[in-house]
C-alpha atoms as a PDB file:
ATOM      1  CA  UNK A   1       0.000   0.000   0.000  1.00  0.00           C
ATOM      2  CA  UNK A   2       0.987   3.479  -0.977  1.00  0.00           C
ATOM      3  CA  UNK A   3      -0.032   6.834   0.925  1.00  0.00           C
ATOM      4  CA  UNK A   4      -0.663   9.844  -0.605  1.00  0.00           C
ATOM      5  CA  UNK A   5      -1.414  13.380  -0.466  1.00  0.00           C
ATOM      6  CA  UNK A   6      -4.661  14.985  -1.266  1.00  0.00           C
ATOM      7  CA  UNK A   7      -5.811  18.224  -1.492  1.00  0.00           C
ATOM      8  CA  UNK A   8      -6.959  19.070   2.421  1.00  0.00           C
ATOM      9  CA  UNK A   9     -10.667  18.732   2.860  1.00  0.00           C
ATOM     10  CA  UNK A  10     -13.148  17.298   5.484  1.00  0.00           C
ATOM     11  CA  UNK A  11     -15.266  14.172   5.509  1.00  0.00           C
ATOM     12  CA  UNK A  12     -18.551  15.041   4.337  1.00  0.00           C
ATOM     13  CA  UNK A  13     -20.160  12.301   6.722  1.00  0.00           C
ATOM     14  CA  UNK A  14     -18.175  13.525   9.973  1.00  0.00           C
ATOM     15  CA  UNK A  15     -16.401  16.934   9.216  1.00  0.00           C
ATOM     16  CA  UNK A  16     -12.458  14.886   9.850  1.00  0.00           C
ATOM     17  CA  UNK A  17      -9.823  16.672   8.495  1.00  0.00           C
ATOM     18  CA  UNK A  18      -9.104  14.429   5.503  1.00  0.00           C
ATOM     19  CA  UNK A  19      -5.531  15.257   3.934  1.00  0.00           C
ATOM     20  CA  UNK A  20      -4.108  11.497   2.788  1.00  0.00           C
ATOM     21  CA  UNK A  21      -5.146   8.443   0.684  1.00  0.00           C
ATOM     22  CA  UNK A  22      -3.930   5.052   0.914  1.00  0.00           C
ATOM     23  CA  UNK A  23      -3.559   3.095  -2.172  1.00  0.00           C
ATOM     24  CA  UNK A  24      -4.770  -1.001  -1.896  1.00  0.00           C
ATOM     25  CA  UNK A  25      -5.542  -2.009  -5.506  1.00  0.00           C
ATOM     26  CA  UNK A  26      -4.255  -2.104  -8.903  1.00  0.00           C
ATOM     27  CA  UNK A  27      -3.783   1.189 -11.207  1.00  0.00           C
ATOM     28  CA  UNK A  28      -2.146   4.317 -10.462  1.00  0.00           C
ATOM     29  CA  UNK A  29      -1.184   4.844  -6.290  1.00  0.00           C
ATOM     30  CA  UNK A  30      -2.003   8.972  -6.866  1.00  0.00           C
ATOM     31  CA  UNK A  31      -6.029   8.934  -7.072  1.00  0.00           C
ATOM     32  CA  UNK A  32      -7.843  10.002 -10.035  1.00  0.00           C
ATOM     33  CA  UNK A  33     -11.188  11.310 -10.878  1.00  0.00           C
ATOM     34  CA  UNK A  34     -13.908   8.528 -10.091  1.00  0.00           C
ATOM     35  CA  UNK A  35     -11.179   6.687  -7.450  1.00  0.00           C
ATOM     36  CA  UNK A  36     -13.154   5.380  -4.501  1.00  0.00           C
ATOM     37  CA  UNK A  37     -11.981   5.740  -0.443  1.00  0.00           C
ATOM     38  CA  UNK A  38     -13.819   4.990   2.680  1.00  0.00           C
ATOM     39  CA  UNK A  39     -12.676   7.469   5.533  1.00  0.00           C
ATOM     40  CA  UNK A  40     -10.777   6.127   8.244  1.00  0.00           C
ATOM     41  CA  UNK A  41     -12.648   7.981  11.243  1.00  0.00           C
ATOM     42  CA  UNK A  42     -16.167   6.635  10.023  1.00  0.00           C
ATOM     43  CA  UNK A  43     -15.939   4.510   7.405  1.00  0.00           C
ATOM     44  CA  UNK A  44     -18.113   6.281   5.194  1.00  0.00           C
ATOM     45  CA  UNK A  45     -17.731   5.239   1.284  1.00  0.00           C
ATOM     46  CA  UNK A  46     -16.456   7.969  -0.777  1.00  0.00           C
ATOM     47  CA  UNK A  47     -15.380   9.513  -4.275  1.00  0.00           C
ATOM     48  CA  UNK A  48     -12.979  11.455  -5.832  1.00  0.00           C
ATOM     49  CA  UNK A  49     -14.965  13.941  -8.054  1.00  0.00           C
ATOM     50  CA  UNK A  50     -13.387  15.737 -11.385  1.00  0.00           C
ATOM     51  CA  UNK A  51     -11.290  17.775  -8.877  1.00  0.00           C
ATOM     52  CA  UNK A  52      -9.979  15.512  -6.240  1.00  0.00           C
ATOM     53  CA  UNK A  53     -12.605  16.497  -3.604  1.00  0.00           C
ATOM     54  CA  UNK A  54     -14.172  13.739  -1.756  1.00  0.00           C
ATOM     55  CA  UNK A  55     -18.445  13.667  -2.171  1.00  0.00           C
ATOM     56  CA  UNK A  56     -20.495  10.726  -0.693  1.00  0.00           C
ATOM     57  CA  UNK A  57     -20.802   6.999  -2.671  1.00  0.00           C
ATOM     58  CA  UNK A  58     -24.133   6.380  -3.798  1.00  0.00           C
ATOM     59  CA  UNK A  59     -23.628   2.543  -3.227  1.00  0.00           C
ATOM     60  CA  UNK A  60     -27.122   2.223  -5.171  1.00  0.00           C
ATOM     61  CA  UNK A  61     -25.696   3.231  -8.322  1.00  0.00           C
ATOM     62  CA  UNK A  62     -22.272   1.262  -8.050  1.00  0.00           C
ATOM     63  CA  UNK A  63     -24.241  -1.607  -7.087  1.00  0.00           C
ATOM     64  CA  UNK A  64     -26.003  -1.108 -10.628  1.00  0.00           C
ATOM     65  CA  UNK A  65     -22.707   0.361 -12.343  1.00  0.00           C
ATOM     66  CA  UNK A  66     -20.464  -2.359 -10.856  1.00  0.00           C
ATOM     67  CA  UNK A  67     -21.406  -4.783  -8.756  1.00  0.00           C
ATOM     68  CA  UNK A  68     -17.650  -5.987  -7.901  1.00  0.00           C
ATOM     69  CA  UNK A  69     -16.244  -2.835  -6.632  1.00  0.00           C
ATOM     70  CA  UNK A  70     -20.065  -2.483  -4.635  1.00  0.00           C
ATOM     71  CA  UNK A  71     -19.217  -5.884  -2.825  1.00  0.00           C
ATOM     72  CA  UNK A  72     -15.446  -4.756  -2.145  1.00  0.00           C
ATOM     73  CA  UNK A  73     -16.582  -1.374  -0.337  1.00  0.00           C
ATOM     74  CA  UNK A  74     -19.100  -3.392   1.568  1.00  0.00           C
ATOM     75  CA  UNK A  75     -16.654  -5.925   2.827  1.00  0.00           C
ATOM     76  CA  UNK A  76     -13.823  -3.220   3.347  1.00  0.00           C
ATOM     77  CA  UNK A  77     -16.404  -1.125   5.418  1.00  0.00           C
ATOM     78  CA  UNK A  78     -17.384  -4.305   7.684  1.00  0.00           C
ATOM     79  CA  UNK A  79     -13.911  -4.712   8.063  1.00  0.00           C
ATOM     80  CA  UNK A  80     -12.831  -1.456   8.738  1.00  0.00           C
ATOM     81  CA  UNK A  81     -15.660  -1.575  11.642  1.00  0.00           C
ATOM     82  CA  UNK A  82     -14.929  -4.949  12.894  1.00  0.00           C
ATOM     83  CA  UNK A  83     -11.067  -3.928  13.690  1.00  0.00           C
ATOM     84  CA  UNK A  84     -12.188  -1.175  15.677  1.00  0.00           C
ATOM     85  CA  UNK A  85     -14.616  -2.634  17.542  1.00  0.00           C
ATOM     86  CA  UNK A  86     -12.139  -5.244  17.969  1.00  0.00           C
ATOM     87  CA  UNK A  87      -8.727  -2.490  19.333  1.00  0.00           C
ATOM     88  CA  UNK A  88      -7.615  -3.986  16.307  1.00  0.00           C
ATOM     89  CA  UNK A  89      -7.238  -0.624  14.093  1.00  0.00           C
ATOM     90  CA  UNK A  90      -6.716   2.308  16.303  1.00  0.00           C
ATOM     91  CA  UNK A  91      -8.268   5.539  14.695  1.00  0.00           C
ATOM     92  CA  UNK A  92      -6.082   8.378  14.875  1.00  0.00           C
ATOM     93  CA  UNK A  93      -7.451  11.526  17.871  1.00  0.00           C
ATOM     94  CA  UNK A  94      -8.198  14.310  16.971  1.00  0.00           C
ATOM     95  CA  UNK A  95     -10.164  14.896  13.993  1.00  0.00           C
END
């Protein structure tokens, strides 16, 4: 995995100050337009828009769209809430 800046901006789903990325797939590590990220301090699916800002997932329409990359955001969500639950992840203070 590769980390990455990103122009500063907030979570839309709980106002954290949101100024990396962490690259887990295949393609390019820097994120493009249409890229997909789930924040770290509540797990809420997002997407890069035409300039790099982060906007909510409609998971309805990338169910319909794509139904692979639906079911991978779904399980990386569970498991992003699982390990904290768990003490397994720690989420950073301090939003």
């Amino acid at each position: 995995m590769v980390g990455r800046t990103v122009p500063n901006q907030t979570c839309p789903g709980c106002s954290a100050k949101l100024e990396a990325a962490t690259h887990a797939g295949p393609g390019s590590p820097s994120p493009n337009p249409g890229d997909i990220s789930v924040c770290l301090y509540c797990q809420m699916p997002l997407r890069f828009n035409d300039e790099l800002r982060l906007e909510p997932l409609d998971l309805e329409k990338l169910a319909l769209e794509n139904p692979e990359s639906d079911e991978e955001v779904k399980r990386v969500v569970l498991t992003m809430k699982m390990m904290e639950s768990t003490g397994r992840m720690r989420v950073p203070k301090g939003k």
